[in-house]
Protein backbone atom coordinates (compact mmCIF):
# COMPACT_ATOMS: atom_id res chain seq x y z
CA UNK A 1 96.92 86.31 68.83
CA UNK A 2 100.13 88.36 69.53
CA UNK A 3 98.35 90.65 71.95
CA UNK A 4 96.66 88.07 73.68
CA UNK A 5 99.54 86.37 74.48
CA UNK A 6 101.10 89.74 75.42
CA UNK A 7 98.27 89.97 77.43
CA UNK A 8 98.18 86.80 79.38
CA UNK A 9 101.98 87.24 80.02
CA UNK A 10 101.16 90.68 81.85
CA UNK A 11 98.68 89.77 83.86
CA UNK A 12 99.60 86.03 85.12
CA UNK A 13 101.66 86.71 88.26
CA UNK A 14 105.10 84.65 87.41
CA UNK A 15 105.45 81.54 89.50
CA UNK A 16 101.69 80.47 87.90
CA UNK A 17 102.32 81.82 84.36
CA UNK A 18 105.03 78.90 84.77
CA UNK A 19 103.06 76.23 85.90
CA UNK A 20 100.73 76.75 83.72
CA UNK A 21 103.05 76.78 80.83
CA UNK A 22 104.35 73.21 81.53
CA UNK A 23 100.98 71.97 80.14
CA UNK A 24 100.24 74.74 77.60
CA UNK A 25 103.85 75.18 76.26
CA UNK A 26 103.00 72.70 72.93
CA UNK A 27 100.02 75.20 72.28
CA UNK A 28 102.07 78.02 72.60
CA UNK A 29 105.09 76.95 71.07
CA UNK A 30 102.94 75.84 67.94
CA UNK A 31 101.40 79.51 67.80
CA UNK A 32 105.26 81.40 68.11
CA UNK A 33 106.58 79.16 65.21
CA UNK A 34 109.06 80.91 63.33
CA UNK A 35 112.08 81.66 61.68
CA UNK A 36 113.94 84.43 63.91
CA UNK A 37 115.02 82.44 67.04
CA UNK A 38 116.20 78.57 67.57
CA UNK A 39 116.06 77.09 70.82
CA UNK A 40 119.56 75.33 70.38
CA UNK A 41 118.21 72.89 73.19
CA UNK A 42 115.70 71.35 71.04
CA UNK A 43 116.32 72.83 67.55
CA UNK A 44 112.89 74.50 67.23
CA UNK A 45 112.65 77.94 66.28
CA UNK A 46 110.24 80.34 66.65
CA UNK A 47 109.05 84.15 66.05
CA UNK A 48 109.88 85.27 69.26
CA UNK A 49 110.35 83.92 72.81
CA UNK A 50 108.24 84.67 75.44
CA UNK A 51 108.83 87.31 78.88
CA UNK A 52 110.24 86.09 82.10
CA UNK A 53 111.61 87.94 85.59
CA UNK A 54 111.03 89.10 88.83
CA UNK A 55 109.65 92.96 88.67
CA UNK A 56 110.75 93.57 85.64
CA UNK A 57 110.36 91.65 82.89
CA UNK A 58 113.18 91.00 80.29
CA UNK A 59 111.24 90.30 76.81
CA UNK A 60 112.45 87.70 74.49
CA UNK A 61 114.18 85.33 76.99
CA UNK A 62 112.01 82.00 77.61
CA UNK A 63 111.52 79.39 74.95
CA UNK A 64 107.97 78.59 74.49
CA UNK A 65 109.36 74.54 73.96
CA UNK A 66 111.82 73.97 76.86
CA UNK A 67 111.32 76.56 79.21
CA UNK A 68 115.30 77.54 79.08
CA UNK A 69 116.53 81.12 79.80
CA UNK A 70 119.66 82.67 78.50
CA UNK A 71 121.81 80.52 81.20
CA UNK A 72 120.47 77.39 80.17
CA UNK A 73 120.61 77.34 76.50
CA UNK A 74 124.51 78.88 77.11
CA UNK A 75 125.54 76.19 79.68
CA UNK A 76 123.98 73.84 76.46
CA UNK A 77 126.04 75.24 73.95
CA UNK A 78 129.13 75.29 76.54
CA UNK A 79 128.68 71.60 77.21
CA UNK A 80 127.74 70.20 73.76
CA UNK A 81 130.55 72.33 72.00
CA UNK A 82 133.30 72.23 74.88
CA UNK A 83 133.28 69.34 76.79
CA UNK A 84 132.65 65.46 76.43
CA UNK A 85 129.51 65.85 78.73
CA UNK A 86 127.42 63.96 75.78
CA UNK A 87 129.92 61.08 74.91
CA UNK A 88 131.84 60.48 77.69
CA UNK A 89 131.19 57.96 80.17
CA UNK A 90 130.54 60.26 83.70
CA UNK A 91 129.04 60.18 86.77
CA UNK A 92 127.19 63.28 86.94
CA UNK A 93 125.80 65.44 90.16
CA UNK A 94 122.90 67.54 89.15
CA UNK A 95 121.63 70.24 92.12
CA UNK A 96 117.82 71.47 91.55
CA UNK A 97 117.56 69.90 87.99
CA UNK A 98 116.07 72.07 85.78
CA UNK A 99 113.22 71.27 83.73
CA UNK A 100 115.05 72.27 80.66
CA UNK A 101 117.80 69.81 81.04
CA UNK A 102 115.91 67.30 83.31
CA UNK A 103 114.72 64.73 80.95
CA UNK A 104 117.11 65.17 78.35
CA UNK A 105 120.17 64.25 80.59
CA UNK A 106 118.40 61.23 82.20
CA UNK A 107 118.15 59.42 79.14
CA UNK A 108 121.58 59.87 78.11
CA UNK A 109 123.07 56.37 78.09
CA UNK A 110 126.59 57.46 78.62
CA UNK A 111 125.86 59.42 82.26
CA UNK A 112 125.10 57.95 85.71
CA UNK A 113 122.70 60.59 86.24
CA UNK A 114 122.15 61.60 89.87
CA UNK A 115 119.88 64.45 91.23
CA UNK A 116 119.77 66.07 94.42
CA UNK A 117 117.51 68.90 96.20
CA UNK A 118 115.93 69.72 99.23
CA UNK A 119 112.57 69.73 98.06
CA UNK A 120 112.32 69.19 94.13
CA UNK A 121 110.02 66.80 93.41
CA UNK A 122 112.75 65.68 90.46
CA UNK A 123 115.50 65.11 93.13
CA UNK A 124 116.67 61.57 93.59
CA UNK A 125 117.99 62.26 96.94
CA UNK A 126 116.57 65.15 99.06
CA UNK A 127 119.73 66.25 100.92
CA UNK A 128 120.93 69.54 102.31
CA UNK A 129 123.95 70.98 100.08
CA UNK A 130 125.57 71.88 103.60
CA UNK A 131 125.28 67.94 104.65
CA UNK A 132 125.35 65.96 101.55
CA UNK A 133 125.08 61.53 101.65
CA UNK A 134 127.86 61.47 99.25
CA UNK A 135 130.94 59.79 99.14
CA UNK A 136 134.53 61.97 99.28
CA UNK A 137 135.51 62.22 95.62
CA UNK A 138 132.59 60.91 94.05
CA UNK A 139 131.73 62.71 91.25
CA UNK A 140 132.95 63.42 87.37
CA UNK A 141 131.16 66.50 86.99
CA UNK A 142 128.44 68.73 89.13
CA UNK A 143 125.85 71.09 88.13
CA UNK A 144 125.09 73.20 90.83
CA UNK A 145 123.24 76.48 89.41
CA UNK A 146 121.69 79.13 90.65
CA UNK A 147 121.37 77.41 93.71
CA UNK A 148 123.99 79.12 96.20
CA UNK A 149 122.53 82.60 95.94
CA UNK A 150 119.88 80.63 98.27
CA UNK A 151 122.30 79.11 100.96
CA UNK A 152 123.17 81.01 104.29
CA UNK A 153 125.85 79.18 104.40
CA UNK A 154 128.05 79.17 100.88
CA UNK A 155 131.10 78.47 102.30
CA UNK A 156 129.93 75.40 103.51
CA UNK A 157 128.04 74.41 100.38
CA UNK A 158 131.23 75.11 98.45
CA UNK A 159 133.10 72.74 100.96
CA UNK A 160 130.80 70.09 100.36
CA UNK A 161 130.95 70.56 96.74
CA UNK A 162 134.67 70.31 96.84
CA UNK A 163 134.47 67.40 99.17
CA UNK A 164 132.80 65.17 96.32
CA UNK A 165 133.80 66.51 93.22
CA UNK A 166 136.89 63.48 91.69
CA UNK A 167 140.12 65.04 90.94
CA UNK A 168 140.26 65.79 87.37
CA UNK A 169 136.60 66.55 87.41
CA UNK A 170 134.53 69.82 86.62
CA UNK A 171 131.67 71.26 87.99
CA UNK A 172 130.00 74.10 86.79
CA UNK A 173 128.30 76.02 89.24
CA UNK A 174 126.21 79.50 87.68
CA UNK A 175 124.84 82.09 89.95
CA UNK A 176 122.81 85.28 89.55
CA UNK A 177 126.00 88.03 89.58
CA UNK A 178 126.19 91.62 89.28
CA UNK A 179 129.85 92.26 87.46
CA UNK A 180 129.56 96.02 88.16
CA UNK A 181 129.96 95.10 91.76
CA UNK A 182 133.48 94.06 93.38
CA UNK A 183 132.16 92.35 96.36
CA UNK A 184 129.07 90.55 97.24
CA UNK A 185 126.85 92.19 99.34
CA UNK A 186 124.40 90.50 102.03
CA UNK A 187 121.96 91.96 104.51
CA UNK A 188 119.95 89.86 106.85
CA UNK A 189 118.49 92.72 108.40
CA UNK A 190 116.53 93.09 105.31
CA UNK A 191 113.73 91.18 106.18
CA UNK A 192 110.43 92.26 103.70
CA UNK A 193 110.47 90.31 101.25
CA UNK A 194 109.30 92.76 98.34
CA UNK A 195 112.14 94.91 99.31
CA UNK A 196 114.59 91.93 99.64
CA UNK A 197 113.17 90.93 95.50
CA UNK A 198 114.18 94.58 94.49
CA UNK A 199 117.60 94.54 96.35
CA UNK A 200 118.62 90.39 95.83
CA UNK A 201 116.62 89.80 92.54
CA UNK A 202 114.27 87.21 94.54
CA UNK A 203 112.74 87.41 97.96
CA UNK A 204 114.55 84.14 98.81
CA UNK A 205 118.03 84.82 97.37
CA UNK A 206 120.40 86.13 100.14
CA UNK A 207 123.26 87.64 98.96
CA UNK A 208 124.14 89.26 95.72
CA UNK A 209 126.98 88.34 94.11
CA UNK A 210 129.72 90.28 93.11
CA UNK A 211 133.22 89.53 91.04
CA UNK A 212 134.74 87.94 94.35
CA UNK A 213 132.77 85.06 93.73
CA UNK A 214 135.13 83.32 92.05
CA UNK A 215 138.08 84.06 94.24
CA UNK A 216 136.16 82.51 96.72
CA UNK A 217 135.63 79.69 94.91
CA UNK A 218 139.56 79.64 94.41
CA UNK A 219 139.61 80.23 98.59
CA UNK A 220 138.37 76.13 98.70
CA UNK A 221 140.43 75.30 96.53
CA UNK A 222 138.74 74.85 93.40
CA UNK A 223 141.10 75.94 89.95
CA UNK A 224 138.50 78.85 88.12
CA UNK A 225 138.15 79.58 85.32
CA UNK A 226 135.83 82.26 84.16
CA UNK A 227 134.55 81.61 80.69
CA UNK A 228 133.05 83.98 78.55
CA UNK A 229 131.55 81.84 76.48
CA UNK A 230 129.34 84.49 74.47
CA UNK A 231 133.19 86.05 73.57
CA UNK A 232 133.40 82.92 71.39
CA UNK A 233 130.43 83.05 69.48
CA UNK A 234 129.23 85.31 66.79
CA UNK A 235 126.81 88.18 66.70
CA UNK A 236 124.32 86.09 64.99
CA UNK A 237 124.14 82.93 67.26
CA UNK A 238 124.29 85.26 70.31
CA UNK A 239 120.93 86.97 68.69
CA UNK A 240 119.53 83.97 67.42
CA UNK A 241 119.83 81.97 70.86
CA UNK A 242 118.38 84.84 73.11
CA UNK A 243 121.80 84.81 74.84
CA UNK A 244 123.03 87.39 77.12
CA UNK A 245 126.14 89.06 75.90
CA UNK A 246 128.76 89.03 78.80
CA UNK A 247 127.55 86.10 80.58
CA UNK A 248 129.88 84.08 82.74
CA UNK A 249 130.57 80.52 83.53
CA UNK A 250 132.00 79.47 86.63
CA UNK A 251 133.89 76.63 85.22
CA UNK A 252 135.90 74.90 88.74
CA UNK A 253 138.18 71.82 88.39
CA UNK A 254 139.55 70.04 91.17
């Protein structure tokens, strides 16, 4: 069963392995039952998680029962053990809503749970990050992640996420980022798309960022702060979450 699984997951080009695995993920996440990793999303644990990536796969990364990666189940922990995201009374801004989160956060009685996106079928309001319907200094917290990477224009994304962010709030806003890198680089002459996937990660990210991301950030005049939240946590949660070691979150306050 192992190798047919290993099988399937080498031969299903990505985007459709996922689709498909909104409707087979109870199957599969019966068969990887086990004791080595815990989804702390959900609480199930399994034998192993499944593949994921562009190009290159990275093993051991996607949970067979919520679909998270790494960045999800940390921003989870992060929230649930950090904040008052799950008790406090808060109007919440959530940009492309991730499946993993999706549900779970709409039926949380103490948020006034908003979505937006462009085209997500799970957006409440279809808007354009650059141009958003929302009022100045509307909202307790945002979740805007992995979503800039995508925007020509960042700098007026980040505006606009400024704009309606309450003072005293937090938004949390997570991005693909190469740390090696001191600057973000961008190319719009690179126009192939396989060659802009192995350069920007994904043929429709344009830019990759580097550690000036968050100074930029600070440039709009968002407070960062850059939390390592893996630095908190022991060896043996890191392993048995399928975390990345290292992993930064944007945390911005206004």
């Amino acid at each position: 069963m192992k190798q047919l699984f290993k099988l399937i997951l080498n031969t299903i080009p990505r985007p459709l392995l996922i689709r498909l695995s909104y409707v087979a993920r109870p199957v599969i996440a019966f068969f990887l039952k086990g004791n080595t990793f815990t989804d702390p999303i959900d609480g199930k644990h399994f034998r192993t998680f499944l593949p994921y990536g562009y190009g290159t796969q990275r093993n051991n990364v996607l949970s067979p029962s919520t679909l998270s990666l790494e960045r999800h189940r940390l921003l989870w922990l992060y929230l649930k053990n950090e904040t008052d995201f799950f008790s406090a009374s808060k109007k919440v801004l959530h940009f492309a809503p991730e499946q993993a989160f999706y549900k779970r956060f709409r039926n949380m009685s103490n948020l006034d749970y908003v979505t937006t996106d462009l085209e997500s079928p799970l957006a409440d309001v279809k808007a354009d990050i650059c141009d958003l319907p929302f009022k100045d200094n509307e909202f307790d917290i945002i979740l805007c992640n992995h979503v800039l990477e995508h925007i020509p224009d960042d700098t007026k994304a980040m505006q606009e996420l400024y704009r309606i962010l309450k003072p005293g709030g937090f938004g949390i806003f997570q991005i693909p980022q190469d740390l090696s890198r001191e600057t973000t680089f961008e190319d719009d002459s690179i126009t192939d798309p396989k060659e802009r996937a192995k350069i920007f990660g994904q043929y429709d990210h344009v830019r990759v960022y580097g550690r000036d991301y968050f100074d930029k950030l600070r440039s709009i005049g968002f407070q960062v702060e850059e939390v390592d939240y893996t630095n908190t946590l022991s060896e043996s949660d890191i392993t048995t979450y399928c975390l990345a070691k290292g992993e930064i979150i944007p945390l911005v306050k206004k």
